[in-house]
C-alpha atoms as a PDB file:
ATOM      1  CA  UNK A   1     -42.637  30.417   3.107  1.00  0.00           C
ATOM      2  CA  UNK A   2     -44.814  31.091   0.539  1.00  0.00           C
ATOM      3  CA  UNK A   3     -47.592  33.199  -0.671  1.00  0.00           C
ATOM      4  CA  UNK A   4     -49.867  30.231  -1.886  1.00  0.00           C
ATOM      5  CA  UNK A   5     -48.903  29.173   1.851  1.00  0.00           C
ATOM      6  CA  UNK A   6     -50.812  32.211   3.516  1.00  0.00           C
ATOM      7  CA  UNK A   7     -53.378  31.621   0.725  1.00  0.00           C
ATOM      8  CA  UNK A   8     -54.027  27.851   1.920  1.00  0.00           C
ATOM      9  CA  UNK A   9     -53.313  28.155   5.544  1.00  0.00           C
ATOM     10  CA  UNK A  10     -53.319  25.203   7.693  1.00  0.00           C
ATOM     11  CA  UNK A  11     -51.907  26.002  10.814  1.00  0.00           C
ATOM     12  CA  UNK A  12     -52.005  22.458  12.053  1.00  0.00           C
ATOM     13  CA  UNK A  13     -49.367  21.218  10.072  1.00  0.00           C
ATOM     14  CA  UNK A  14     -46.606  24.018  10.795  1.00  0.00           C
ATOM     15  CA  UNK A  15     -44.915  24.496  14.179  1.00  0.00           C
ATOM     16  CA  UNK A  16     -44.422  27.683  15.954  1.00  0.00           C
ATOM     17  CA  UNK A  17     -41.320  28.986  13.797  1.00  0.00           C
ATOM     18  CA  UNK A  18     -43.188  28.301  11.119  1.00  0.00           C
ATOM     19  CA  UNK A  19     -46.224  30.367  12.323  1.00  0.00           C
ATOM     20  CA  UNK A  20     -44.161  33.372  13.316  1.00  0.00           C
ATOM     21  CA  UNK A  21     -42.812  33.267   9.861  1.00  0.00           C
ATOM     22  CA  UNK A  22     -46.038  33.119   8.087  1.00  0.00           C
ATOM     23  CA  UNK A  23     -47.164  35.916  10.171  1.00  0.00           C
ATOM     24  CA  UNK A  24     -44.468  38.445   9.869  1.00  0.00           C
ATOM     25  CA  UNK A  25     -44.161  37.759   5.890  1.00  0.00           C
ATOM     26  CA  UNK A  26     -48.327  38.233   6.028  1.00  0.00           C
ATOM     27  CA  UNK A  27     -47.879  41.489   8.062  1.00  0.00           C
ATOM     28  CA  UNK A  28     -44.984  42.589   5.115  1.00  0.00           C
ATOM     29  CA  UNK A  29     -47.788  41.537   2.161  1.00  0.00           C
ATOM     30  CA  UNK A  30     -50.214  44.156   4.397  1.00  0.00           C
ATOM     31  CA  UNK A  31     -47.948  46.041   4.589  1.00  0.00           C
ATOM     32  CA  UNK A  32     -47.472  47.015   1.025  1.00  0.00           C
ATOM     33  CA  UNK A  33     -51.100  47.049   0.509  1.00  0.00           C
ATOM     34  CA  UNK A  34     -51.393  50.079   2.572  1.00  0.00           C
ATOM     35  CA  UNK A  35     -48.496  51.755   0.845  1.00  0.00           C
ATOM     36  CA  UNK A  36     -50.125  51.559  -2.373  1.00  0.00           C
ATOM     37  CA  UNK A  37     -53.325  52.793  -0.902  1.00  0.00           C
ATOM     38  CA  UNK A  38     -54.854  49.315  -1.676  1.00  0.00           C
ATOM     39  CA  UNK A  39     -57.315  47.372   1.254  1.00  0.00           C
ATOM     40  CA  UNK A  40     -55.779  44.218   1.812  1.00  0.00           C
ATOM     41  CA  UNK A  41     -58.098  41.256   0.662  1.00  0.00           C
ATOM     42  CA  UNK A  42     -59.903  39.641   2.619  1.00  0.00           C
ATOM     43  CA  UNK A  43     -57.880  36.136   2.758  1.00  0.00           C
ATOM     44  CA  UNK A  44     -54.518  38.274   3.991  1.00  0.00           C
ATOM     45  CA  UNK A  45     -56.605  39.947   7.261  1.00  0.00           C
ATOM     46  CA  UNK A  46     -58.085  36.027   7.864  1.00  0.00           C
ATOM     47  CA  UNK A  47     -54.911  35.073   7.612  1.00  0.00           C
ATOM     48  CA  UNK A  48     -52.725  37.237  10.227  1.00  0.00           C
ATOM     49  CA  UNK A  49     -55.751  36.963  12.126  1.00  0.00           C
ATOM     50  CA  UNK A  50     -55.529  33.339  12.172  1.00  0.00           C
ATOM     51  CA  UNK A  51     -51.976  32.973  13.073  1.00  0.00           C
ATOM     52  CA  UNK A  52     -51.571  35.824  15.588  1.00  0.00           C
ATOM     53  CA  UNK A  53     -54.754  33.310  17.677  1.00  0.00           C
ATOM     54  CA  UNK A  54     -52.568  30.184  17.291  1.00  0.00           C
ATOM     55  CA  UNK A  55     -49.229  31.865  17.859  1.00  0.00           C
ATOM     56  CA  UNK A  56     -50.524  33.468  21.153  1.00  0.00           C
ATOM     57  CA  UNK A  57     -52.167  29.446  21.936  1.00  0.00           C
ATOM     58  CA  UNK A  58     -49.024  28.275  21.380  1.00  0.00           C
ATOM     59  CA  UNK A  59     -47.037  30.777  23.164  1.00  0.00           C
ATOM     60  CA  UNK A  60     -49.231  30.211  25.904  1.00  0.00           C
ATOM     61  CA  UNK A  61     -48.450  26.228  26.160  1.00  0.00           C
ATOM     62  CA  UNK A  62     -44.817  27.014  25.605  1.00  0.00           C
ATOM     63  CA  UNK A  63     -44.941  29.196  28.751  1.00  0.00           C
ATOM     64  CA  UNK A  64     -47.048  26.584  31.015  1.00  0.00           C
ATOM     65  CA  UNK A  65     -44.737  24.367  29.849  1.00  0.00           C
ATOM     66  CA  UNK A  66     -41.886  25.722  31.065  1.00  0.00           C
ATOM     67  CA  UNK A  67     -43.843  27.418  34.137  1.00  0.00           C
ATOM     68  CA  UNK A  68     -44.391  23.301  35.296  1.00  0.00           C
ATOM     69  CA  UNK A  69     -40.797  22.270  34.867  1.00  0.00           C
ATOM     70  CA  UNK A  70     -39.596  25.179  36.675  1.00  0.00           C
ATOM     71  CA  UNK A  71     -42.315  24.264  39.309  1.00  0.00           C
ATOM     72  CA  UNK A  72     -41.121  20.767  39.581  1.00  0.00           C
ATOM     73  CA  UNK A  73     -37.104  22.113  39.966  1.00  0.00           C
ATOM     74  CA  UNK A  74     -38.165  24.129  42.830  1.00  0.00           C
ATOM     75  CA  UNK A  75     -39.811  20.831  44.413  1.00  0.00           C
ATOM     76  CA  UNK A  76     -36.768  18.836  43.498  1.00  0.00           C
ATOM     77  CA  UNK A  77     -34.482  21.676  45.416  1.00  0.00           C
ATOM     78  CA  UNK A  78     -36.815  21.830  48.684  1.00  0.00           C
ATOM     79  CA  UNK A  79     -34.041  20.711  51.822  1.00  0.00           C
ATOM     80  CA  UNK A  80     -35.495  16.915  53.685  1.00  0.00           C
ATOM     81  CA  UNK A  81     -36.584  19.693  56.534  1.00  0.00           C
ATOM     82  CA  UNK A  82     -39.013  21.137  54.216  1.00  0.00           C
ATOM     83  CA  UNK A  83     -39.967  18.113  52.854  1.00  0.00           C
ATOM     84  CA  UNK A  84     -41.112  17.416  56.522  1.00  0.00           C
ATOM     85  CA  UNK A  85     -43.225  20.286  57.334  1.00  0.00           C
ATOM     86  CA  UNK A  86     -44.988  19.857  54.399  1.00  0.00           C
ATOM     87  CA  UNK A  87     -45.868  16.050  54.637  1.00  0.00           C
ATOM     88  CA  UNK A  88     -46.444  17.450  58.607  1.00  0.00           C
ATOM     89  CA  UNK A  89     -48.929  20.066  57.828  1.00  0.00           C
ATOM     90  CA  UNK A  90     -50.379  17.451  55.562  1.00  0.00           C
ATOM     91  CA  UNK A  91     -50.688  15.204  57.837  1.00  0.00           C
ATOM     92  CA  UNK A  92     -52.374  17.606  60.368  1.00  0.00           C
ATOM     93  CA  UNK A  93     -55.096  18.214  57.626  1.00  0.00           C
ATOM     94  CA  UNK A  94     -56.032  14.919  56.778  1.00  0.00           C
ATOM     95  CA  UNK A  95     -56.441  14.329  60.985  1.00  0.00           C
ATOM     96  CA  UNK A  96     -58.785  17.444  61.268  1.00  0.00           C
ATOM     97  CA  UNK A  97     -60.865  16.276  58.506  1.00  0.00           C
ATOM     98  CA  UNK A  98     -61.251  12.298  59.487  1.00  0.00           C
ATOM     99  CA  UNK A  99     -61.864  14.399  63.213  1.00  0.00           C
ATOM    100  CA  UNK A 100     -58.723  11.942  64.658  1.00  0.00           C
ATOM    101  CA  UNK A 101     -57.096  14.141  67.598  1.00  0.00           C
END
């Protein structure tokens, strides 16, 4: 990671690693602005402003991600009798709304 990488940012070609590490080395440049008593330029606020949005996107589809295929586990473990009721109730649904008794 670079500093003519935080300069040039492209977040689309960097994965989330990649991102975090950009981001924590931008927060570090920041940081020694504001020891010296110097205002960050403008490009450096951009910058961690830009990643923290695309890390927190990312994070985001990481977590769905993850939410789904825990989802479709918990499917997977139902017992047959479960199974049953549900395609039951279903089926109980579908009668009331074609109106068959």
């Amino acid at each position: 990671m670079s500093l003519a990488q935080l300069k040039n940012l492209n977040v689309d070609r960097m994965d989330v690693d990649e991102a975090i590490s950009l981001a924590t080395m931008a927060r570090a440049y920041a940081n020694g602005y504001e020891h010296y008593g110097v205002s960050p330029p403008a490009w450096l606020t951009g910058a961690i402003e830009t990643l923290d949005v695309e890390i927190n996107r990312r994070r985001r589809d990481i977590l769905q991600s993850r939410k789904r295929e825990l989802e479709a586990n918990l499917t997977q473990l139902r017992t047959r009798q479960e199974q049953r009721a549900d395609a039951e109730a279903e089926l109980a649904r579908l009668n009331d709304a074609l109106g068959v008794k």
